[in-house]
N, C-alpha and C. Protein backbone atom coordinates (compact mmCIF):
# COMPACT_ATOMS: atom_id res chain seq x y z
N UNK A 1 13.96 116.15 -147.17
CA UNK A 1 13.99 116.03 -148.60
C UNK A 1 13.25 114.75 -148.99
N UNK A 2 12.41 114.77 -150.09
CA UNK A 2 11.75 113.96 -151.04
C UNK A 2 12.30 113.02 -151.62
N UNK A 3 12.72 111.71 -152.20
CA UNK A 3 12.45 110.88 -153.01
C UNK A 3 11.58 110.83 -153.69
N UNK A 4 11.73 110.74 -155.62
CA UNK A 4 10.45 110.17 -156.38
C UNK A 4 10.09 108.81 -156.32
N UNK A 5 9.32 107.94 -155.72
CA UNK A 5 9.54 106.54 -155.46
C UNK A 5 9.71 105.86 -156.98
N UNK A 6 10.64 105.23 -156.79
CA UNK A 6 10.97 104.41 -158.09
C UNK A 6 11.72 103.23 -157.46
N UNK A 7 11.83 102.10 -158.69
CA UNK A 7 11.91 100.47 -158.72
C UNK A 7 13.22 100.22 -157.96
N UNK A 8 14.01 100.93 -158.23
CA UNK A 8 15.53 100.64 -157.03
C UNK A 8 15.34 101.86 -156.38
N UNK A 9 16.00 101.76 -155.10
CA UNK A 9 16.13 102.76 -153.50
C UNK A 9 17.50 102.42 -153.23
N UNK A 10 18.30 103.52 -153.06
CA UNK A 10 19.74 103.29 -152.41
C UNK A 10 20.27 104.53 -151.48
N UNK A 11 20.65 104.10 -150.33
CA UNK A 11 20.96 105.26 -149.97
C UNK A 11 22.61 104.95 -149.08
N UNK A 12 23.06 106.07 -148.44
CA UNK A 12 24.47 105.46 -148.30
C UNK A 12 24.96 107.50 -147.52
N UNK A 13 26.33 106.86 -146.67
CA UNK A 13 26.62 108.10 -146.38
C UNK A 13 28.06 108.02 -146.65
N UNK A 14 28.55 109.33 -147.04
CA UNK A 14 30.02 109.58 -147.45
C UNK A 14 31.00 110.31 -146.37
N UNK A 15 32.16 109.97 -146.10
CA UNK A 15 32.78 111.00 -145.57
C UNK A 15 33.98 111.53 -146.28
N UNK A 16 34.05 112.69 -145.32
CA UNK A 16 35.69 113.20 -145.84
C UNK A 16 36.11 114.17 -145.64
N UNK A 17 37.64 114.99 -146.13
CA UNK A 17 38.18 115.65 -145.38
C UNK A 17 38.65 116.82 -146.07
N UNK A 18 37.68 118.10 -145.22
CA UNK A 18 37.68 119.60 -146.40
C UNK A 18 39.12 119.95 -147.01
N UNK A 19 39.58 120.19 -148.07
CA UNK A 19 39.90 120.51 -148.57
C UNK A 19 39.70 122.29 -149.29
N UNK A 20 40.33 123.30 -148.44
CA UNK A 20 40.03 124.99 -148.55
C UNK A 20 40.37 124.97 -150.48
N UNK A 21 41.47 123.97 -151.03
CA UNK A 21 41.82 124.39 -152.33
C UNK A 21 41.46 123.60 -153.27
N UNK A 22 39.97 122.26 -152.55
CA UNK A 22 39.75 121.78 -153.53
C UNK A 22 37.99 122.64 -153.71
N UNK A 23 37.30 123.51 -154.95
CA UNK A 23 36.72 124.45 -154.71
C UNK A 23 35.30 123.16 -154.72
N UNK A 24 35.42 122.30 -155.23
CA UNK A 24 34.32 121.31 -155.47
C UNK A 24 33.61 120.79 -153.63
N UNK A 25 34.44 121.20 -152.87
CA UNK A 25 33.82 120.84 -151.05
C UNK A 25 32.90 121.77 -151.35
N UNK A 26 32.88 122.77 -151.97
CA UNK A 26 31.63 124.36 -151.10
C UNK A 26 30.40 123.74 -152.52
N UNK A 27 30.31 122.74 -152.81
CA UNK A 27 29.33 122.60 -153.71
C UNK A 27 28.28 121.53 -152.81
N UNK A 28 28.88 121.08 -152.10
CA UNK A 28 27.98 119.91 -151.45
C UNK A 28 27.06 121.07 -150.62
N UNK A 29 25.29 120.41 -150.98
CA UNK A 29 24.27 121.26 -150.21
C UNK A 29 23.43 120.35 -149.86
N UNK A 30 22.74 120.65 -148.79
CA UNK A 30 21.36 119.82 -148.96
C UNK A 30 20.29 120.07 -149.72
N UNK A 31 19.75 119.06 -150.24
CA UNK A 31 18.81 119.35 -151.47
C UNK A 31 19.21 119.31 -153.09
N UNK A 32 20.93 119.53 -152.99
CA UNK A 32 21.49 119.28 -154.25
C UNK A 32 21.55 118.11 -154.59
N UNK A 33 21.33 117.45 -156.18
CA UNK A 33 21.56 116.35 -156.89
C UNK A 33 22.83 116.54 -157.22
N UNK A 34 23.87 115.27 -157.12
CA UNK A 34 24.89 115.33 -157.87
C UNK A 34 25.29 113.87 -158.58
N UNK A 35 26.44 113.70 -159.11
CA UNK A 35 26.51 112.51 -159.87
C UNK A 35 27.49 111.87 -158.88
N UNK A 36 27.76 110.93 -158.59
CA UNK A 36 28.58 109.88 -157.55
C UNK A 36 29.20 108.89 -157.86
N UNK A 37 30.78 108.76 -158.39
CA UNK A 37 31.16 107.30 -158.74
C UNK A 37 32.55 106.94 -158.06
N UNK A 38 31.74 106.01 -157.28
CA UNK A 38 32.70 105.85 -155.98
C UNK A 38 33.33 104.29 -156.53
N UNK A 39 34.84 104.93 -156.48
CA UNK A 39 35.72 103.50 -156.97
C UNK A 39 36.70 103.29 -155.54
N UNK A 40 37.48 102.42 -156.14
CA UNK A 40 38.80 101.64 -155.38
C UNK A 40 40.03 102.38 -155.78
N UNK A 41 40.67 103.31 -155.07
CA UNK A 41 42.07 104.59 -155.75
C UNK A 41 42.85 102.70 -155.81
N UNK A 42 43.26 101.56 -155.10
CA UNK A 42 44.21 100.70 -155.16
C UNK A 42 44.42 99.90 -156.49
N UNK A 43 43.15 99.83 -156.69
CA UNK A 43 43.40 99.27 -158.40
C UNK A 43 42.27 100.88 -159.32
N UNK A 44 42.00 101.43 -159.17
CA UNK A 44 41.62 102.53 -159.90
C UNK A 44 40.55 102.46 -160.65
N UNK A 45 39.98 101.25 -159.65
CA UNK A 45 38.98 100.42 -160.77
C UNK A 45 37.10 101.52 -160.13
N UNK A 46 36.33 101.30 -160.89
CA UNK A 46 35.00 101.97 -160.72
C UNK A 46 34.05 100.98 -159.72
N UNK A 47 33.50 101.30 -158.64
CA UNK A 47 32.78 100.35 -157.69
C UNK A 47 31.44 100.65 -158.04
N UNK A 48 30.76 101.75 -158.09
CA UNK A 48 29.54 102.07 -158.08
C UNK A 48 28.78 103.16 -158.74
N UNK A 49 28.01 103.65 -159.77
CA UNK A 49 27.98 104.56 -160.58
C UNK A 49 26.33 105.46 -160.35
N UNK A 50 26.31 106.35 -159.68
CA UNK A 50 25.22 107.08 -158.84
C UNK A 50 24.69 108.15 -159.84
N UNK A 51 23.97 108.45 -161.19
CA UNK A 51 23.89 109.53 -162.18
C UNK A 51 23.26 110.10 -160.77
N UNK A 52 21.95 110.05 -160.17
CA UNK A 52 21.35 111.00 -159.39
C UNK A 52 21.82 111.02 -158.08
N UNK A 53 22.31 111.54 -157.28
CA UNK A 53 21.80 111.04 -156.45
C UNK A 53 21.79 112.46 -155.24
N UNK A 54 20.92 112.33 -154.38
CA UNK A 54 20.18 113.79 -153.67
C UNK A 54 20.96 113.91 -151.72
N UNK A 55 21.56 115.15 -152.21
CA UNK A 55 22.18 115.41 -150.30
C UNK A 55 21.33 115.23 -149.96
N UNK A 56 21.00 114.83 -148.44
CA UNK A 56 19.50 114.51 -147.69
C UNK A 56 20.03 115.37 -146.46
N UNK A 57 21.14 114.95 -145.58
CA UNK A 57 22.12 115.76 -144.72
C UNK A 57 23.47 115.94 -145.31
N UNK A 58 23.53 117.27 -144.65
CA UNK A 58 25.39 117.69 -144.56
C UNK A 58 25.93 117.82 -142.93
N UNK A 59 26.66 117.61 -142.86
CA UNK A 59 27.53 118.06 -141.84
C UNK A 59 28.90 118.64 -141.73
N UNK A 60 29.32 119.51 -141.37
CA UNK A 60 30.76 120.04 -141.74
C UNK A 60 31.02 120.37 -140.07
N UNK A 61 32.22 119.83 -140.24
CA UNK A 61 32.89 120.01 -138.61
C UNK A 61 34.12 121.18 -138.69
N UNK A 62 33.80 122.02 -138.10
CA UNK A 62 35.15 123.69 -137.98
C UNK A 62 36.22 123.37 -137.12
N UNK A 63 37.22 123.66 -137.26
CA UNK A 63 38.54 124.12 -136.38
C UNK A 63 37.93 125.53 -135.61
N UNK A 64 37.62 125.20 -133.92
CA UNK A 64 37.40 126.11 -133.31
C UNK A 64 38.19 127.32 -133.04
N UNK A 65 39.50 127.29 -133.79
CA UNK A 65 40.29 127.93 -133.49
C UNK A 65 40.76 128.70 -134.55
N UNK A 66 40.32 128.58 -135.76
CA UNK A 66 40.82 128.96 -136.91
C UNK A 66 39.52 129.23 -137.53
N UNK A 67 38.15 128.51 -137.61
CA UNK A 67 36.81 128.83 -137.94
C UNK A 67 36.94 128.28 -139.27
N UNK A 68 38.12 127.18 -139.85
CA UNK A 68 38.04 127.04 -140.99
C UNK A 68 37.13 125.36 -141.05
N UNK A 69 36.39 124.52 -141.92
CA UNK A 69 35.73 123.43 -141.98
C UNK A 69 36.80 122.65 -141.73
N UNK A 70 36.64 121.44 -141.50
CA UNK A 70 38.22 120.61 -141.48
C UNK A 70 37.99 119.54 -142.29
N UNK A 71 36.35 118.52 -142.13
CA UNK A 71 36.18 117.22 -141.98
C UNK A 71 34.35 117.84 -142.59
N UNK A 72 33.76 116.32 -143.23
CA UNK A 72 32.38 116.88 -142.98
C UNK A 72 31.64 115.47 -143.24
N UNK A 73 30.73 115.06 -143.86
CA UNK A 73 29.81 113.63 -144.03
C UNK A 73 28.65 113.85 -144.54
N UNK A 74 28.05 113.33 -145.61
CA UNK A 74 26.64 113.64 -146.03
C UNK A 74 25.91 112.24 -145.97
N UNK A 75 24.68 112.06 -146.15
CA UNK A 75 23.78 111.15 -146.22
C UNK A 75 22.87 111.41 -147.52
N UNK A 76 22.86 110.27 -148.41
CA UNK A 76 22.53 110.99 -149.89
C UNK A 76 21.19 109.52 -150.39
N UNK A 77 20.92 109.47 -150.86
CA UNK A 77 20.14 108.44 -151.77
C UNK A 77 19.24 108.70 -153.06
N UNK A 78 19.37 107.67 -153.80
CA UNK A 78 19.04 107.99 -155.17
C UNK A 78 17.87 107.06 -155.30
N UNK A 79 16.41 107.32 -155.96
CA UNK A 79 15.43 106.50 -156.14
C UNK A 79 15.27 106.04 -157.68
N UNK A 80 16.88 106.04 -158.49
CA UNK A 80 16.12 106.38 -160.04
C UNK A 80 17.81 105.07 -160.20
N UNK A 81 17.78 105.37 -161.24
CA UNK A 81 18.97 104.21 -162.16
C UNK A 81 20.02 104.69 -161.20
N UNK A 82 20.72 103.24 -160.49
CA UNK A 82 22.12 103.21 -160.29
C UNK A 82 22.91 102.05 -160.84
N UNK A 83 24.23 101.95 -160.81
CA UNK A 83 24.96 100.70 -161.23
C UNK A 83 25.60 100.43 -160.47
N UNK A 84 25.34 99.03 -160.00
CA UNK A 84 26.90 98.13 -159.20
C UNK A 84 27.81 97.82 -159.74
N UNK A 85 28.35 97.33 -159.08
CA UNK A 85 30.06 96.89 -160.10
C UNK A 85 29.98 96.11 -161.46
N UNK A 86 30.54 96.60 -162.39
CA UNK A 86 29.89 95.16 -163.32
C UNK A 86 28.76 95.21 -163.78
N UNK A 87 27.91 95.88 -163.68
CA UNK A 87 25.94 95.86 -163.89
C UNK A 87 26.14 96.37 -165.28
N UNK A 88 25.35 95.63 -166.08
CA UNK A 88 25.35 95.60 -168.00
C UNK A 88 24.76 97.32 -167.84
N UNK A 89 24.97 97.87 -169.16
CA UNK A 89 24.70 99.07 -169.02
C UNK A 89 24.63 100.42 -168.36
N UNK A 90 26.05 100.31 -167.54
CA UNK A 90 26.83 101.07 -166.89
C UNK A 90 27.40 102.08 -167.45
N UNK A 91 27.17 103.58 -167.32
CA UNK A 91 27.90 104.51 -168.22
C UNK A 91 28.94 104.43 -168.22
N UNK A 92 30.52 104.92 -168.86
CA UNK A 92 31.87 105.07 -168.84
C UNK A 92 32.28 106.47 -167.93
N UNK A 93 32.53 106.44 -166.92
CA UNK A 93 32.51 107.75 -166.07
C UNK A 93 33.60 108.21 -166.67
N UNK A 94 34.13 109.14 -166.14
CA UNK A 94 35.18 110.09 -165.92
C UNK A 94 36.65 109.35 -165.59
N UNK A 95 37.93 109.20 -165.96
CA UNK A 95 38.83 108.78 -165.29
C UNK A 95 38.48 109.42 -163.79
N UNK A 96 38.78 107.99 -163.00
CA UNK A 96 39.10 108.62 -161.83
C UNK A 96 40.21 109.11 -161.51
N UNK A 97 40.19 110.20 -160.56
CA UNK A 97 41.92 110.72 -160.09
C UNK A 97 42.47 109.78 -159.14
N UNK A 98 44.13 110.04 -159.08
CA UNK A 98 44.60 109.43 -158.40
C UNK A 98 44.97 110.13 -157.08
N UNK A 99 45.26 109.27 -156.49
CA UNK A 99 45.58 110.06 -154.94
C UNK A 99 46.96 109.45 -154.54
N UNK A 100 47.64 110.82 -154.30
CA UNK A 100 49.02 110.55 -154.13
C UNK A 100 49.27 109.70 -152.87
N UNK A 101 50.61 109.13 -152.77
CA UNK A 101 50.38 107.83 -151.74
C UNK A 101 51.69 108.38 -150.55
């Protein structure tokens, strides 16, 4: 996959753990753009705000025994506007959810 070269480059890999009843796992593709705003669940606060940013790899790991995904990891990067913590002109995302403890 392509990058449009532009003035900031970020790239970064995610992991995590499939979820059969959360329906938003079967959306991750390679080649798909999605939006990314990866916070802190401990204070609920927003870390990093990704409008573009492009699967490059997927990986999904199966239960050999059941054939269901379990676990998976992508590698993504965005060549266009991102925000760091704090960075002036940061959109207002989405509440983040919480995760039960």
């Amino acid at each position: 996959m392509n990058r449009i070269p532009g003035p900031r480059d970020l790239t970064g890999s995610i992991e995590f753990k499939y979820d059969l009843t959360f329906p938003q796992d079967r959306r991750f593709r390679e080649g798909r753009c999605c939006q990314l705003v990866l916070g802190i669940h401990e204070t609920n606060s927003v870390a990093w705000i990704i409008p573009q940013a492009l699967i490059e790899r997927l990986t999904i790991s199966v239960d050999i025994d059941g054939g269901d995904p379990t676990e998976g990891s992508f590698d993504f990067g965005s060549d266009g506007i991102y925000y760091a913590p704090g960075e002036a002109g940061a959109p207002n995302p989405f509440p983040l959810p919480t995760v039960p403890t």
